[in-house]
PDB file of N, CA and C in Angstrom:
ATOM      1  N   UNK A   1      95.461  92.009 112.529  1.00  0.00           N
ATOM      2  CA  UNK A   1      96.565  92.536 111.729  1.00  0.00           C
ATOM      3  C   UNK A   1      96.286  93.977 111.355  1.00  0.00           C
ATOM      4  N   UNK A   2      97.354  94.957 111.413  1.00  0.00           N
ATOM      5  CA  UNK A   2      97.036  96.313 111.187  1.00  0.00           C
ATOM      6  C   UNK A   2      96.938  96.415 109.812  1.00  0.00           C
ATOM      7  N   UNK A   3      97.412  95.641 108.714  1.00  0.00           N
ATOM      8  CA  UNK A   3      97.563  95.701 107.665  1.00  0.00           C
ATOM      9  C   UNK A   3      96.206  95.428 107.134  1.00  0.00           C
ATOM     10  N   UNK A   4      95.129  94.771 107.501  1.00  0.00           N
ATOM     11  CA  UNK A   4      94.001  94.336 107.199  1.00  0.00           C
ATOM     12  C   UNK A   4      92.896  95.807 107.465  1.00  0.00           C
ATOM     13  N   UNK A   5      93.328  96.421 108.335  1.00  0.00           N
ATOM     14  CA  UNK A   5      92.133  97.302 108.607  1.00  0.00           C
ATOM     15  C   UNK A   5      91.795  98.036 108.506  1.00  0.00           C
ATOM     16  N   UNK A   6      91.934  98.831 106.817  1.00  0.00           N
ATOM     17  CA  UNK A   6      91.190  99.096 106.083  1.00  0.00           C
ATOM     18  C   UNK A   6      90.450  98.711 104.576  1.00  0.00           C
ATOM     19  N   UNK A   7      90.385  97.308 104.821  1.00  0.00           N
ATOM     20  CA  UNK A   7      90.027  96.241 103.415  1.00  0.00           C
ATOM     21  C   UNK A   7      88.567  96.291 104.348  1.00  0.00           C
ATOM     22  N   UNK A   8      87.652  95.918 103.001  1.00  0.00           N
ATOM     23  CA  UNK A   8      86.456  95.532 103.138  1.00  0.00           C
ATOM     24  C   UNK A   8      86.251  94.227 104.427  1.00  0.00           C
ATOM     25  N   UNK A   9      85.336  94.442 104.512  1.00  0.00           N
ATOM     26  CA  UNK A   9      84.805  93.283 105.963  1.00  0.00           C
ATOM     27  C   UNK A   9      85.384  91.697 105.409  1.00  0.00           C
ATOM     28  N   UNK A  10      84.688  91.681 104.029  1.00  0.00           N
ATOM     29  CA  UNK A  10      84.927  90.037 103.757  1.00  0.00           C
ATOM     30  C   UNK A  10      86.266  89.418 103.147  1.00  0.00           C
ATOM     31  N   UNK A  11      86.651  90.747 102.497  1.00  0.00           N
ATOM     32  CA  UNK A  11      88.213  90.481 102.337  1.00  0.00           C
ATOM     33  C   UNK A  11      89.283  90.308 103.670  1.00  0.00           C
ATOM     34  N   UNK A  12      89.015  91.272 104.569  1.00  0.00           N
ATOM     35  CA  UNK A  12      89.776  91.045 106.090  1.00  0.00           C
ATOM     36  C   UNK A  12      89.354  89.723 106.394  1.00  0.00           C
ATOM     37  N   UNK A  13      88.089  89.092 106.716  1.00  0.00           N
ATOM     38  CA  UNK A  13      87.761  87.882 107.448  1.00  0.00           C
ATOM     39  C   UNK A  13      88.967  86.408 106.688  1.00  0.00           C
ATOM     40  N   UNK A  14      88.684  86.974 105.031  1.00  0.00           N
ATOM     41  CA  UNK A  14      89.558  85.533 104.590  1.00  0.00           C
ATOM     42  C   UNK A  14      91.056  85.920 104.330  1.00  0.00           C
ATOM     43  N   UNK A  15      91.459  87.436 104.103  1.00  0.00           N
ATOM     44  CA  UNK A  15      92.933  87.093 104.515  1.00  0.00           C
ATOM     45  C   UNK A  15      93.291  86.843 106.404  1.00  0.00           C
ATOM     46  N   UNK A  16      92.798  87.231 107.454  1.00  0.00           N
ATOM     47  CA  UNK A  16      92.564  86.701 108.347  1.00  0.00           C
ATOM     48  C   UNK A  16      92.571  85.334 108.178  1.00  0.00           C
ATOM     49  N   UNK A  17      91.966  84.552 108.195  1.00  0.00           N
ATOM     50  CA  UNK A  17      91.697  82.987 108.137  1.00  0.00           C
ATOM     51  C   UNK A  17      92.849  82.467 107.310  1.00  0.00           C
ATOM     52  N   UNK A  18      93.461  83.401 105.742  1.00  0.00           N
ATOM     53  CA  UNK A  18      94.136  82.142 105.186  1.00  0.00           C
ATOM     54  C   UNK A  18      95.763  82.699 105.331  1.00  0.00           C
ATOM     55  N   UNK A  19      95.900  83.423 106.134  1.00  0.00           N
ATOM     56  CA  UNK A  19      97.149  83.895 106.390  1.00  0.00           C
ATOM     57  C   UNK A  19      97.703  83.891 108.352  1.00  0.00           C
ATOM     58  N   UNK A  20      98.438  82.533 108.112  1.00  0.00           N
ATOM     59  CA  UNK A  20      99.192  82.549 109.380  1.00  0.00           C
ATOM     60  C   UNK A  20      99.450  83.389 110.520  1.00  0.00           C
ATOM     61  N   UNK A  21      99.029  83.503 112.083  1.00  0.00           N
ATOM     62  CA  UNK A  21      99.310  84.457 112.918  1.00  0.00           C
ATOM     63  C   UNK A  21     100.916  84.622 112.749  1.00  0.00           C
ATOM     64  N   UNK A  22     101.225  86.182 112.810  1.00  0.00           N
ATOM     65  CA  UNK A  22     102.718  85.981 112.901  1.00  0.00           C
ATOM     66  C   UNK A  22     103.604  86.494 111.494  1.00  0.00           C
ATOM     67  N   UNK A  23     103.184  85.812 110.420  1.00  0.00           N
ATOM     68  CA  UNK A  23     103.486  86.031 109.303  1.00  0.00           C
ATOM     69  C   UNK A  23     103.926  87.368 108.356  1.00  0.00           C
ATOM     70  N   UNK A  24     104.981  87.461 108.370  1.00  0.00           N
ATOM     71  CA  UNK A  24     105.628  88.805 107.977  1.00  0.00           C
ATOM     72  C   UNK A  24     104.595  89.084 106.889  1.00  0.00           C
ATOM     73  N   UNK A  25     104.535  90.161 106.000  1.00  0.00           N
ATOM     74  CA  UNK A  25     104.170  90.893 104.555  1.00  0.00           C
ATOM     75  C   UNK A  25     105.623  90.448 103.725  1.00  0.00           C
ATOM     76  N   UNK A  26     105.529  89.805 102.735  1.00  0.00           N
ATOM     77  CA  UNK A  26     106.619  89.922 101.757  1.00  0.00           C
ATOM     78  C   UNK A  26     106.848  91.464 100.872  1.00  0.00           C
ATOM     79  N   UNK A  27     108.148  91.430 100.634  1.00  0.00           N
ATOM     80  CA  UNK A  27     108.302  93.058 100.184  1.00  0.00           C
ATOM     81  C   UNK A  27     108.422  92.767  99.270  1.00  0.00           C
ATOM     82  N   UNK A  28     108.304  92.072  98.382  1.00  0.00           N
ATOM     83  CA  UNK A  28     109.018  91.857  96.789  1.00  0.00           C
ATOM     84  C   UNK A  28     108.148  90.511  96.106  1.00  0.00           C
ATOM     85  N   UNK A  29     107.448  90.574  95.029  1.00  0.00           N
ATOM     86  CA  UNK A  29     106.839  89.424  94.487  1.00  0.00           C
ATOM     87  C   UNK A  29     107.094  89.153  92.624  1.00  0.00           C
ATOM     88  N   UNK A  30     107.303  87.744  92.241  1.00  0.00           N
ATOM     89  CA  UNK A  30     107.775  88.111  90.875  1.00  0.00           C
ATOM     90  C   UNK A  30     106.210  87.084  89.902  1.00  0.00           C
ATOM     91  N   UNK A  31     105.986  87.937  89.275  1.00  0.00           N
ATOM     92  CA  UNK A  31     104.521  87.554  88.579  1.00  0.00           C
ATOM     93  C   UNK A  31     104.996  87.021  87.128  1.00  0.00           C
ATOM     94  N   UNK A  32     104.532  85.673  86.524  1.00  0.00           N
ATOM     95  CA  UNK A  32     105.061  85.268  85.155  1.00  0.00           C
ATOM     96  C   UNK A  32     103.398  85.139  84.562  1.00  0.00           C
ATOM     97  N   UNK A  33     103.199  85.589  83.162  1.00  0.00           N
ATOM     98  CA  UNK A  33     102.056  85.834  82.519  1.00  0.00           C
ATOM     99  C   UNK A  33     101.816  85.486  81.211  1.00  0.00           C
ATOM    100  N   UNK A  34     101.056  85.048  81.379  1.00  0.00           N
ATOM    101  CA  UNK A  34     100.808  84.763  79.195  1.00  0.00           C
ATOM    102  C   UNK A  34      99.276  84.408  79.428  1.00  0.00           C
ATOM    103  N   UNK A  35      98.947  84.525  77.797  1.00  0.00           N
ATOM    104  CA  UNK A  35      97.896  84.272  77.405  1.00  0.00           C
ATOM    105  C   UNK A  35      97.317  85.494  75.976  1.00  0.00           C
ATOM    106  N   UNK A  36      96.098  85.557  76.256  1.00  0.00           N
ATOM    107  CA  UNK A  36      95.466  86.360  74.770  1.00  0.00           C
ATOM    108  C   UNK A  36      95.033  87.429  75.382  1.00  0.00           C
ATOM    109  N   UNK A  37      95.161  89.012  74.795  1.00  0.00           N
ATOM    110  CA  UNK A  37      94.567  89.757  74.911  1.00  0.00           C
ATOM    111  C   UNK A  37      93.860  90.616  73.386  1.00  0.00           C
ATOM    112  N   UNK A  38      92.780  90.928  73.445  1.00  0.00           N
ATOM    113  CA  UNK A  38      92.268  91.853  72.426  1.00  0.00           C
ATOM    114  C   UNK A  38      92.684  93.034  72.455  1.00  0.00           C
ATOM    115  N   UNK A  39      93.229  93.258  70.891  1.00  0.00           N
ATOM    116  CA  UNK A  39      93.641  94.498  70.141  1.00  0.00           C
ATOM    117  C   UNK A  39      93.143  94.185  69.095  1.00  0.00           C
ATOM    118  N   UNK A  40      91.639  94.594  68.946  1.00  0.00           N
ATOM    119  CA  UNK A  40      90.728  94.239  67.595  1.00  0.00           C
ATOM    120  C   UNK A  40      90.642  93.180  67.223  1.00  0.00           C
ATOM    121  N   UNK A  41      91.888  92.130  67.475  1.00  0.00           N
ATOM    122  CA  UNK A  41      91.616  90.525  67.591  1.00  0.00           C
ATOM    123  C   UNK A  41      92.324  90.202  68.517  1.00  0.00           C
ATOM    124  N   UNK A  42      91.754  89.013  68.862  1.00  0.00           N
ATOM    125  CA  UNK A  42      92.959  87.999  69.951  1.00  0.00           C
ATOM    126  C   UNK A  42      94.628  88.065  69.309  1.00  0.00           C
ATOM    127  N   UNK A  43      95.291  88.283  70.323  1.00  0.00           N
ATOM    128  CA  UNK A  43      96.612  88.040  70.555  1.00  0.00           C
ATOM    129  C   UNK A  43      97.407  87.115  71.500  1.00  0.00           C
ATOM    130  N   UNK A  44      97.951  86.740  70.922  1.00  0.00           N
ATOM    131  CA  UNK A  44      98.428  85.721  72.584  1.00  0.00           C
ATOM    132  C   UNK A  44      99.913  86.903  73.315  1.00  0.00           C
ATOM    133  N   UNK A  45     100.005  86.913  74.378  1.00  0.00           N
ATOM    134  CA  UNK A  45     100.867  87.890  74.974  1.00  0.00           C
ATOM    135  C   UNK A  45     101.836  86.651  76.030  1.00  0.00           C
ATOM    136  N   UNK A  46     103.149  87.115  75.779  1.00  0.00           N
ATOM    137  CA  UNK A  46     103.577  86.014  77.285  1.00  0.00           C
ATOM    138  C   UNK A  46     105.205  87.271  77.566  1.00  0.00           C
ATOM    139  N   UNK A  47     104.907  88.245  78.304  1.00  0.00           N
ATOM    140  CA  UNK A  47     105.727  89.582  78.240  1.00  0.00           C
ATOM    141  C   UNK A  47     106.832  88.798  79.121  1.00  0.00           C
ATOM    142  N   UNK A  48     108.226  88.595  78.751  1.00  0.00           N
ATOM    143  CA  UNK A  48     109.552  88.094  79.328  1.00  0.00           C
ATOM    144  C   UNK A  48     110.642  89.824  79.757  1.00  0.00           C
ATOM    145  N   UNK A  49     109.433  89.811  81.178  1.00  0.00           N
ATOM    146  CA  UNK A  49     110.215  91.163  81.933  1.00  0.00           C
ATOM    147  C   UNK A  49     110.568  90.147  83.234  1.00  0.00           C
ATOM    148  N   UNK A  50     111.980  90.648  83.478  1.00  0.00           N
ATOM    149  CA  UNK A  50     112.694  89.856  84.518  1.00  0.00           C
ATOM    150  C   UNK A  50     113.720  91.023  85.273  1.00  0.00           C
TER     151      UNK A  50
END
């Protein structure tokens, strides 16, 4: 894959292996998140961007 070849050796070998011959690149991905982050104390964060 041309897309692989400039990633580190061991990162190419396992997206190689866990990604299908053939298999387009998706152009668009939607990420949902929560949990705690520190700002001098724990916070819980769950950001509703859509």
């Amino acid at each position: 894959m041309g897309l692989l070849a400039d990633l580190p050796e061991a990162a190419h070998r396992y997206l190689e292996n866990a990604i299908a011959p053939e298999t387009r690149p998706a152009s668009a991905v939607r990420l949902r998140m929560h949990g705690e982050i520190r700002l001098k104390r724990w916070c819980p964060f769950s950001p509703d961007i859509v």
